[in-house]
N, C-alpha and C. Protein backbone atom coordinates (compact mmCIF):
# COMPACT_ATOMS: atom_id res chain seq x y z
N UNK A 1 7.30 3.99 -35.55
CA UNK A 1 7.44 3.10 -34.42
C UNK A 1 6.38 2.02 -34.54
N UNK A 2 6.65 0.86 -34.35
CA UNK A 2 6.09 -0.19 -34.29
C UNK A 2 5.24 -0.70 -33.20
N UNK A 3 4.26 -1.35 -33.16
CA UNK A 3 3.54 -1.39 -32.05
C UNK A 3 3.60 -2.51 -30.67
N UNK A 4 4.62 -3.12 -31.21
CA UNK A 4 5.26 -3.65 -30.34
C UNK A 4 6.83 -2.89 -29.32
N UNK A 5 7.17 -1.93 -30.26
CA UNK A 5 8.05 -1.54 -29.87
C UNK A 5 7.41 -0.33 -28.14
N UNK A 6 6.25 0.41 -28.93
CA UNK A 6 5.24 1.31 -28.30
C UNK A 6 4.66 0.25 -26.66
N UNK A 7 4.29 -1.17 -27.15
CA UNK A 7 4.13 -1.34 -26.26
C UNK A 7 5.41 -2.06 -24.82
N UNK A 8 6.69 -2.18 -25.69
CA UNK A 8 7.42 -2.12 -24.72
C UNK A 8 7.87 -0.91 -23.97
N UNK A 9 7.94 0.18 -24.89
CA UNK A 9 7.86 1.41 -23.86
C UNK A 9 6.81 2.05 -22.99
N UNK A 10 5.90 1.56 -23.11
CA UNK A 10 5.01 1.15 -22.27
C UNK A 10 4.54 0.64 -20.88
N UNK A 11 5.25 -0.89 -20.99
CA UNK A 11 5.32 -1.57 -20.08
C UNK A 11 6.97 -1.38 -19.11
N UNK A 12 7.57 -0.54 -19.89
CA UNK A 12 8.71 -0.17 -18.98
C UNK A 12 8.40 0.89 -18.55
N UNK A 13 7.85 1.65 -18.68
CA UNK A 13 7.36 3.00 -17.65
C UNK A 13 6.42 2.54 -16.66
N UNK A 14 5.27 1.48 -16.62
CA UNK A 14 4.91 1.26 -15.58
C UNK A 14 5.48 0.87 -14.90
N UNK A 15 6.19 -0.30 -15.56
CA UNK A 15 7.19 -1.24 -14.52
C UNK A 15 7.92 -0.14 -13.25
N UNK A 16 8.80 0.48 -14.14
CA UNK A 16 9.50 1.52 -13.20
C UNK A 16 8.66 3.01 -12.51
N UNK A 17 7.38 3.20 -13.30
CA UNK A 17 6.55 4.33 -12.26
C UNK A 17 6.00 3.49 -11.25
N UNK A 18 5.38 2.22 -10.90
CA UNK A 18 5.25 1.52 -10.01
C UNK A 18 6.41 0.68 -9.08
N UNK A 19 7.40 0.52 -9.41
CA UNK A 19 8.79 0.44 -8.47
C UNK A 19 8.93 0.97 -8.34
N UNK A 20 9.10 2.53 -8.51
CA UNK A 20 9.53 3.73 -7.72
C UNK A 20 8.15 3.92 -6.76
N UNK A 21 6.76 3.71 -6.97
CA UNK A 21 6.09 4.16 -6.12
C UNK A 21 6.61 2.90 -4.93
N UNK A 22 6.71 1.66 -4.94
CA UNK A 22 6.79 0.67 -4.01
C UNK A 22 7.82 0.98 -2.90
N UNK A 23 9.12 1.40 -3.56
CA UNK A 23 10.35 1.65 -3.26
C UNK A 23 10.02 3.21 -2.33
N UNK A 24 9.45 3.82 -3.08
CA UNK A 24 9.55 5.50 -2.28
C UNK A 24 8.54 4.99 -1.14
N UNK A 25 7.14 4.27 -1.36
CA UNK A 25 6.46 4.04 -0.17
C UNK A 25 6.42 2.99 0.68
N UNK A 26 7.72 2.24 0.28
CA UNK A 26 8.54 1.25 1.77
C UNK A 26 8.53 2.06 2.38
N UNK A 27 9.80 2.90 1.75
CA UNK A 27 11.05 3.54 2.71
C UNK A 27 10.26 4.96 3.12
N UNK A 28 9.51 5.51 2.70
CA UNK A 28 8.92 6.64 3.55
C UNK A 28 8.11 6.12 4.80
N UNK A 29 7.29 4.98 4.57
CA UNK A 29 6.04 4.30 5.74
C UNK A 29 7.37 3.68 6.76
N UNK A 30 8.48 3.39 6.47
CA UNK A 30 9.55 3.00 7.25
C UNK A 30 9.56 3.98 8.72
N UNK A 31 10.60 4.78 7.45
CA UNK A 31 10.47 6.20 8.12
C UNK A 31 9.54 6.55 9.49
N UNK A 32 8.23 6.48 8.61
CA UNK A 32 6.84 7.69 9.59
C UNK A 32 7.07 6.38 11.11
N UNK A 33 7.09 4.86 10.57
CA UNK A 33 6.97 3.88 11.40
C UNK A 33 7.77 4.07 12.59
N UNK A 34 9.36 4.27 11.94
CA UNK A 34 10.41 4.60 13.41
C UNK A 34 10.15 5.61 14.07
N UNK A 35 9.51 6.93 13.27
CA UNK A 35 9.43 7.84 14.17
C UNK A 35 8.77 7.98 15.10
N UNK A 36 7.45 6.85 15.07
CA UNK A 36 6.59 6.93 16.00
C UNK A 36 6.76 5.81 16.99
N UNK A 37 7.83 5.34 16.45
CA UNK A 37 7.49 4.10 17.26
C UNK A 37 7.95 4.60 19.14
N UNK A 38 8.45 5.65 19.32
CA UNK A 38 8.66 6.25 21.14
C UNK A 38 7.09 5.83 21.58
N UNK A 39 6.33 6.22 20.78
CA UNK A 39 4.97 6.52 21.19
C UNK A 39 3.86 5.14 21.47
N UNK A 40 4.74 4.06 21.59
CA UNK A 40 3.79 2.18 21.27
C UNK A 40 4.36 2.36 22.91
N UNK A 41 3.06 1.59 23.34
CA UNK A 41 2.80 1.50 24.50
C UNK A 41 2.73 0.01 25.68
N UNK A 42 3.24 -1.00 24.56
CA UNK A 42 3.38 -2.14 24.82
C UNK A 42 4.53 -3.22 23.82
N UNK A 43 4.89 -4.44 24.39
CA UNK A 43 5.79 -5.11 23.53
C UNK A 43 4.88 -5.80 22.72
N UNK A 44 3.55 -6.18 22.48
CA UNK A 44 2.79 -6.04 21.58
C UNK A 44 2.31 -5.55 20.67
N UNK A 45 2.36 -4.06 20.81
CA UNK A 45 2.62 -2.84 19.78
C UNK A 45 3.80 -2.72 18.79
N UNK A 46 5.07 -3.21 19.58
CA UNK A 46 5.92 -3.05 19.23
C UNK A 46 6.39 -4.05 18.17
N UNK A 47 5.57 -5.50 18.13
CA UNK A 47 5.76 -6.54 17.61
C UNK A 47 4.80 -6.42 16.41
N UNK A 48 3.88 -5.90 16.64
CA UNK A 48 2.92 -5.39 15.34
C UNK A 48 3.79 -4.40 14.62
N UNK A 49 4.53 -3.35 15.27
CA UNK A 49 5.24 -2.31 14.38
C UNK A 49 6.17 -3.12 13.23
N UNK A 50 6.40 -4.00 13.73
CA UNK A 50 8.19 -4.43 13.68
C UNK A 50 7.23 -5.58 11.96
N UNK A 51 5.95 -6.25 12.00
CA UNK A 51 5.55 -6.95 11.24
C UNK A 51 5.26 -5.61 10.09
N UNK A 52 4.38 -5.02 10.65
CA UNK A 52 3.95 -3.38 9.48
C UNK A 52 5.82 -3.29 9.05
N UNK A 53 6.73 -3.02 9.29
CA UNK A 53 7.95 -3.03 8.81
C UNK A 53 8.47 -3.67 7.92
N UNK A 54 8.32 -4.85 7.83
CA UNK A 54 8.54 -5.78 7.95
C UNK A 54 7.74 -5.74 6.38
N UNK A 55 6.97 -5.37 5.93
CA UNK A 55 5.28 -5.44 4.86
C UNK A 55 6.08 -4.30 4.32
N UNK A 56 6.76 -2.78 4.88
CA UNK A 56 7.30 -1.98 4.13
C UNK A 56 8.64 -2.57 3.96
N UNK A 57 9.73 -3.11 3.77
CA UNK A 57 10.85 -3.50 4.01
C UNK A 57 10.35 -4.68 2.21
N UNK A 58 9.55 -5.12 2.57
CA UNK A 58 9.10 -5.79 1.35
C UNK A 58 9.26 -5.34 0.09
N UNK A 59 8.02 -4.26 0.50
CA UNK A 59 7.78 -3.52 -0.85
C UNK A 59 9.02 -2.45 -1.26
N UNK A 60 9.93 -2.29 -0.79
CA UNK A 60 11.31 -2.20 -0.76
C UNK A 60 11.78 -2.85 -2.11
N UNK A 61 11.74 -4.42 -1.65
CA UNK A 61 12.42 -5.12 -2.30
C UNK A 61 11.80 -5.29 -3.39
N UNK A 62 10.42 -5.45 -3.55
CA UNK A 62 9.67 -5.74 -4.72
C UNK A 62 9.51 -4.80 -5.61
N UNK A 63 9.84 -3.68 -5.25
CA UNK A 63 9.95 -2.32 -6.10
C UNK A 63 11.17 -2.60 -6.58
N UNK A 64 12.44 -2.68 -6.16
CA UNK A 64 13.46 -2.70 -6.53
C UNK A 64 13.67 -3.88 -7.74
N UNK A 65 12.84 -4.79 -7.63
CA UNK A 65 12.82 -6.02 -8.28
C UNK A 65 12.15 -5.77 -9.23
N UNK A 66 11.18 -5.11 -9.35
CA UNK A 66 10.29 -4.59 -10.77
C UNK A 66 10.76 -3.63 -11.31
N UNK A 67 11.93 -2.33 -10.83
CA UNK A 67 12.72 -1.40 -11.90
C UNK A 67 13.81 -2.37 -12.43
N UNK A 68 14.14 -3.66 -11.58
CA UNK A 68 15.59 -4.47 -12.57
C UNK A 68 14.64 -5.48 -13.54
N UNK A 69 13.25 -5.37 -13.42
CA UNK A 69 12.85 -6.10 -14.49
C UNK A 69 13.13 -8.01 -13.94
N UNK A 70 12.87 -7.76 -12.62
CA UNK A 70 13.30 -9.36 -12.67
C UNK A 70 12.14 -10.25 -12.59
N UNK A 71 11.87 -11.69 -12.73
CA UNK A 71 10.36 -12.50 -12.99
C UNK A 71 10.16 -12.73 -11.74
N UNK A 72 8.81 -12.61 -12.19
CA UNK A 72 7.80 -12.59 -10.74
C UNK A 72 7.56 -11.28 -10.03
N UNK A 73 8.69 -10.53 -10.52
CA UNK A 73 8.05 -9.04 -9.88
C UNK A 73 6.61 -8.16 -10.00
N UNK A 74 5.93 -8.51 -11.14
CA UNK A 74 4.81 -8.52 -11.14
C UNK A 74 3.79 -8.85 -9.74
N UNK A 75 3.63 -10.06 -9.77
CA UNK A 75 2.93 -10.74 -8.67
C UNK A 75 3.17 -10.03 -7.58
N UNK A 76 4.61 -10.12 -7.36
CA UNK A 76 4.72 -9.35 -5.68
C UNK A 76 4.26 -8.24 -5.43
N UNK A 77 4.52 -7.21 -6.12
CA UNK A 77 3.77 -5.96 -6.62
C UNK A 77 2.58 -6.00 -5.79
N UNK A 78 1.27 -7.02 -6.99
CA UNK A 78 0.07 -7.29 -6.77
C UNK A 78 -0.49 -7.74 -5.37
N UNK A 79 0.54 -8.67 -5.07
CA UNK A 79 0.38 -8.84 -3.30
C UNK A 79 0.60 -7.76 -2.70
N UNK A 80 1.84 -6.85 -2.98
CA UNK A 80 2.08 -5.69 -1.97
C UNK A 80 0.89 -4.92 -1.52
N UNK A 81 -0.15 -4.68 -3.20
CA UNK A 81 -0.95 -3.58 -3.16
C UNK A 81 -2.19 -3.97 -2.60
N UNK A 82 -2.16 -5.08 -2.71
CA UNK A 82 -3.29 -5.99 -1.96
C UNK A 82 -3.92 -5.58 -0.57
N UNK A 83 -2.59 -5.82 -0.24
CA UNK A 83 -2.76 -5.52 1.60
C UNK A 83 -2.91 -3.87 1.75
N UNK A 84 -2.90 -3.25 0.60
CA UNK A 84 -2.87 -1.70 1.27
C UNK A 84 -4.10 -1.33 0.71
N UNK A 85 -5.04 -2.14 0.04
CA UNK A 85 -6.37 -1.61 -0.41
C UNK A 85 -7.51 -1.38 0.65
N UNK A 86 -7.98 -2.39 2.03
CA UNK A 86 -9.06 -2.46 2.21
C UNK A 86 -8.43 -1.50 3.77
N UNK A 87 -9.53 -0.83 4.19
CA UNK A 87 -9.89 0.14 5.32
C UNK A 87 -10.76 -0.15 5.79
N UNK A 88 -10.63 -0.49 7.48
CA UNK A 88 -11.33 -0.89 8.24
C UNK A 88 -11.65 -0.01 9.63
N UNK A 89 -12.64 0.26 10.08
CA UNK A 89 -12.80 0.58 11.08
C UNK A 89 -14.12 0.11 11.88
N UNK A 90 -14.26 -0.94 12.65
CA UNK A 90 -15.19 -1.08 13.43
C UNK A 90 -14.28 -1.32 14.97
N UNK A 91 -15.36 -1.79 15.59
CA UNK A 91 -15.19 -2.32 16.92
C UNK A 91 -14.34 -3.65 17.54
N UNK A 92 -14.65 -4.26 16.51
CA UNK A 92 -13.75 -5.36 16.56
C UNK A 92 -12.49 -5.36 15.48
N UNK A 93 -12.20 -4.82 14.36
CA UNK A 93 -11.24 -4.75 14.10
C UNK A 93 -11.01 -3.43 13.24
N UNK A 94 -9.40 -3.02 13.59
CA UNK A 94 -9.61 -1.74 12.54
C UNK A 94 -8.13 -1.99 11.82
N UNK A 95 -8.26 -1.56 10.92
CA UNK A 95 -6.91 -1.59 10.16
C UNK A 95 -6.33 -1.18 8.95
N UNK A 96 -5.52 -0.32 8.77
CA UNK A 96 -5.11 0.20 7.47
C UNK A 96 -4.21 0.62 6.87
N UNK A 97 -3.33 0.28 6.37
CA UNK A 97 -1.81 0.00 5.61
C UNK A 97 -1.40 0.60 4.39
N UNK A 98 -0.59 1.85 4.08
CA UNK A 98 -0.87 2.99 3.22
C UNK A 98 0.78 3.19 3.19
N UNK A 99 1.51 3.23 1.88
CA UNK A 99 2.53 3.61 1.70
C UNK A 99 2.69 4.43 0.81
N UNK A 100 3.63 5.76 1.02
CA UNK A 100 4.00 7.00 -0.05
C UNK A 100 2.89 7.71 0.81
N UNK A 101 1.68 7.58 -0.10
CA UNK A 101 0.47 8.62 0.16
C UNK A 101 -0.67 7.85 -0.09
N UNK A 102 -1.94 8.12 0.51
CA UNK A 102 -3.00 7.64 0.22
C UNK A 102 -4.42 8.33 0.52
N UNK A 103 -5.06 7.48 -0.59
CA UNK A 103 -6.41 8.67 -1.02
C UNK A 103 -7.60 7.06 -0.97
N UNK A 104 -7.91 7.67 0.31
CA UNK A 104 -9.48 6.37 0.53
C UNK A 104 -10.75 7.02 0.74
N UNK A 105 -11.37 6.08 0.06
CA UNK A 105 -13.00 6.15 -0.30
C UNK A 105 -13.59 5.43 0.88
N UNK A 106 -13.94 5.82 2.24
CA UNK A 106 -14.65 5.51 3.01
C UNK A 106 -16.56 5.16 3.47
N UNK A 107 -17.13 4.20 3.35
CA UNK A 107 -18.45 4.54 3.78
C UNK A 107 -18.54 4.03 5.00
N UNK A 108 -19.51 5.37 5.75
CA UNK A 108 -19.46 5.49 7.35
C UNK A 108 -21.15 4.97 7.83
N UNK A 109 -21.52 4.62 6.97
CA UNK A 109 -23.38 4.14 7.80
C UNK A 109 -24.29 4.56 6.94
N UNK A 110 -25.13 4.60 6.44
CA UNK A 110 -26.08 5.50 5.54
C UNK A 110 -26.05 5.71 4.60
N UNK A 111 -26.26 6.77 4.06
CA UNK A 111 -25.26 7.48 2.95
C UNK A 111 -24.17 8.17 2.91
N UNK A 112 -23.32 7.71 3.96
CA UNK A 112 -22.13 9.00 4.37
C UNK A 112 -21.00 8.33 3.71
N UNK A 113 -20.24 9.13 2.61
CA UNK A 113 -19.08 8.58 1.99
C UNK A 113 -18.00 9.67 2.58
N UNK A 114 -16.24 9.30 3.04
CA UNK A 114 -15.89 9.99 3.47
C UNK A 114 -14.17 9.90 2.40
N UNK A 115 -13.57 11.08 2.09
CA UNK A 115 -12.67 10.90 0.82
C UNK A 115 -11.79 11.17 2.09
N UNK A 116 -10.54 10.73 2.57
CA UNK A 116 -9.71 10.67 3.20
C UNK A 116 -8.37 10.86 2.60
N UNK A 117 -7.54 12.27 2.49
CA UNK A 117 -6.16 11.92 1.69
C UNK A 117 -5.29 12.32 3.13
N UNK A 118 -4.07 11.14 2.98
CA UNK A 118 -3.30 11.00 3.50
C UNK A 118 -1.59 11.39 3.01
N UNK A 119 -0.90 12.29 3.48
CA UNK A 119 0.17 12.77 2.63
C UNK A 119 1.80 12.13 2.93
N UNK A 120 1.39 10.82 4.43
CA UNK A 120 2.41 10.15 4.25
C UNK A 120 1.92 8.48 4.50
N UNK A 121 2.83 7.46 4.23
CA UNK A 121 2.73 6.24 5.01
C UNK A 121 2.55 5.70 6.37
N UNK A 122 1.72 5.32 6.46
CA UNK A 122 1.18 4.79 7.83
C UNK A 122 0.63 3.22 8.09
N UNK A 123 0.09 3.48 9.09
CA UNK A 123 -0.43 2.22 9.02
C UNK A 123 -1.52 2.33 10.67
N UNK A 124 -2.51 1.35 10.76
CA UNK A 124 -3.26 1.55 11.75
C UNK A 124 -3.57 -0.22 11.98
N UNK A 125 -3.83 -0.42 13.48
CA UNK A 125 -4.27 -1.96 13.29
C UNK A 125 -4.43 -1.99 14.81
N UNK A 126 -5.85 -2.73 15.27
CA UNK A 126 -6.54 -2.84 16.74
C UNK A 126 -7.61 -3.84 16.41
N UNK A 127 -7.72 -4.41 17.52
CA UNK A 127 -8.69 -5.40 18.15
C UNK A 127 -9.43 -5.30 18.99
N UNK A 128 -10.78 -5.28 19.02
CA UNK A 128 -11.77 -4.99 20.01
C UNK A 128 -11.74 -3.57 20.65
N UNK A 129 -11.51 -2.78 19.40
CA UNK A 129 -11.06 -1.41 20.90
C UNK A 129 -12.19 -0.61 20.15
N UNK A 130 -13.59 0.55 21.11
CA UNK A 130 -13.86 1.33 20.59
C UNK A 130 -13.69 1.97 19.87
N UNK A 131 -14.29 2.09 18.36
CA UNK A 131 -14.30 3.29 17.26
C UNK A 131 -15.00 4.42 17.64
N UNK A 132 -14.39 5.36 17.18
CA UNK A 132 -15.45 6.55 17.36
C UNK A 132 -16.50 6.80 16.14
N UNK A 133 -15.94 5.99 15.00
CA UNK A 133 -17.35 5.93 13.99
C UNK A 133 -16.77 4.70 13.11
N UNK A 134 -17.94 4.47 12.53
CA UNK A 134 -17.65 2.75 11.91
C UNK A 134 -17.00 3.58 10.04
N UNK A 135 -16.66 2.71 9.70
CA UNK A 135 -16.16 3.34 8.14
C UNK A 135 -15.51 1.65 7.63
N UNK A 136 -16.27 1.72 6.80
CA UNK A 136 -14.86 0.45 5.44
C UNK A 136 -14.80 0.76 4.17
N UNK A 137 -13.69 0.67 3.96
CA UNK A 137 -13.49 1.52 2.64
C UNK A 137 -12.71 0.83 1.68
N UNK A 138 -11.67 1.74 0.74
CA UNK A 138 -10.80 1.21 -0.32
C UNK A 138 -9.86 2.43 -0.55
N UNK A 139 -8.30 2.12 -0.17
CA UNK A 139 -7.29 3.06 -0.62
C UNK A 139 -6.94 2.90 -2.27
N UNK A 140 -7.16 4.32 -2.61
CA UNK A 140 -7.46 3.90 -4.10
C UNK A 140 -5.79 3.93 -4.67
N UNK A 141 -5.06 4.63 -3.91
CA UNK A 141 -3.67 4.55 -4.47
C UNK A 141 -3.24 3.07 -4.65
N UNK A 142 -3.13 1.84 -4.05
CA UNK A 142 -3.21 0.85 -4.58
C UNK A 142 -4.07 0.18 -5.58
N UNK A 143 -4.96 0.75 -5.50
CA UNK A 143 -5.81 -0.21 -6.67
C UNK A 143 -5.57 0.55 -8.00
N UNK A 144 -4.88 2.09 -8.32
CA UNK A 144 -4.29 2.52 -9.24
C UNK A 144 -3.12 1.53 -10.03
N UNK A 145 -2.36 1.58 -9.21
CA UNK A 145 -1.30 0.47 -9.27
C UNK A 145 -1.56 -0.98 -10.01
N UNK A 146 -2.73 -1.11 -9.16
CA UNK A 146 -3.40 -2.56 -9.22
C UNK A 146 -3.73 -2.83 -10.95
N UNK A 147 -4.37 -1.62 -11.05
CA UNK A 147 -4.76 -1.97 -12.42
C UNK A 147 -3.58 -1.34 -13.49
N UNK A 148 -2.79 -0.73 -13.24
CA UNK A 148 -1.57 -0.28 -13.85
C UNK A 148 -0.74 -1.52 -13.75
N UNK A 149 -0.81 -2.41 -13.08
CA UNK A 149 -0.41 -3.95 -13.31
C UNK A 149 -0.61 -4.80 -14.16
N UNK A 150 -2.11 -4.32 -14.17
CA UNK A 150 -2.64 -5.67 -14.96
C UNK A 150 -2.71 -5.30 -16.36
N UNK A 151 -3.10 -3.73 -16.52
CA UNK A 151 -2.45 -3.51 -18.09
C UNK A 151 -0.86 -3.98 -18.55
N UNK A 152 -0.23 -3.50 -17.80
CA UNK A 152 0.94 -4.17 -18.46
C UNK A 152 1.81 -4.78 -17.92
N UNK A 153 1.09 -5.59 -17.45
CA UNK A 153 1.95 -7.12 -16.79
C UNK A 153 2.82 -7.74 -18.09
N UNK A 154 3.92 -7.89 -17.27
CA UNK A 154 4.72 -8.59 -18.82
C UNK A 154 4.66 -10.55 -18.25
N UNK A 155 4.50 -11.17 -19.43
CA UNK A 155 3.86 -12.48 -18.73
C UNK A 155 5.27 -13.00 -19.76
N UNK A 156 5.73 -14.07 -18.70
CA UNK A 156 7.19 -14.67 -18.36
C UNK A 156 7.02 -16.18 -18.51
């Protein structure tokens, strides 16, 4: 086998192990989204749900678009995973956007690091509202991805 050949089989297994993760963690964070949504307590809530949807409904498409191999699916990808990397929790804003599953590296003040695994899609997002402890972090399941991108980005 040739090493070009090696590296197209290569770049087609990420392609498609990362569209299937995009695709499985739309439509599961979909999912967890409707089910909770009885539980939003305002048409403001509800308009934030419907945008978080809206971010999974995406990565839907952009998964689907990177197992057909189509251009530019790359990039979108990279945006998708973008928004699901950083974890926030203070007082003034908290927020955090996690599809399939997710595994974050939290630091809480000091020296306190906190490993957080999450076993479905979610999402969290507030303004000015009391934390019960400060934490910012990094969901590492996207930045897996992230760099599983950039190895084998196929450039178009």
């Amino acid at each position: 086998m040739t090493q070009s050949n090696s590296n197209t089989a290569s770049e087609r297994w990420a392609r498609r192990a990362c569209g299937t993760l995009a695709v499985g963690g739309g439509a599961s964070a979909l999912v967890t989204t409707f089910a909770n949504a009885e539980g939003l307590a305002s048409t403001l809530a509800y308009v934030i749900a419907l945008l978080f949807s809206l971010v999974y409904v995406a990565g839907v498409w952009i998964g689907l678009r990177l197992i057909e191999n189509k251009p530019g699916a790359w990039k979108l990808l990279k945006i998708y995973m973008w928004v699901q990397v950083p974890v926030l929790q203070t007082g003034i804003l908290t927020y955090f956007l996690g599809a399939l599953f997710s595994v974050s590296c939290v630091y809480a003040g000091g020296v306190t690091f906190r490993f957080v695994f999450a076993p479905a899609g979610g999402w969290t997002f507030s303004l000015f509202t009391a934390q019960p402890a400060f934490g910012i972090g990094v969901n590492l399941v996207p930045v897996c991805a992230l760099l599983a991108a950039r190895v084998f980005e196929i450039r178009r």
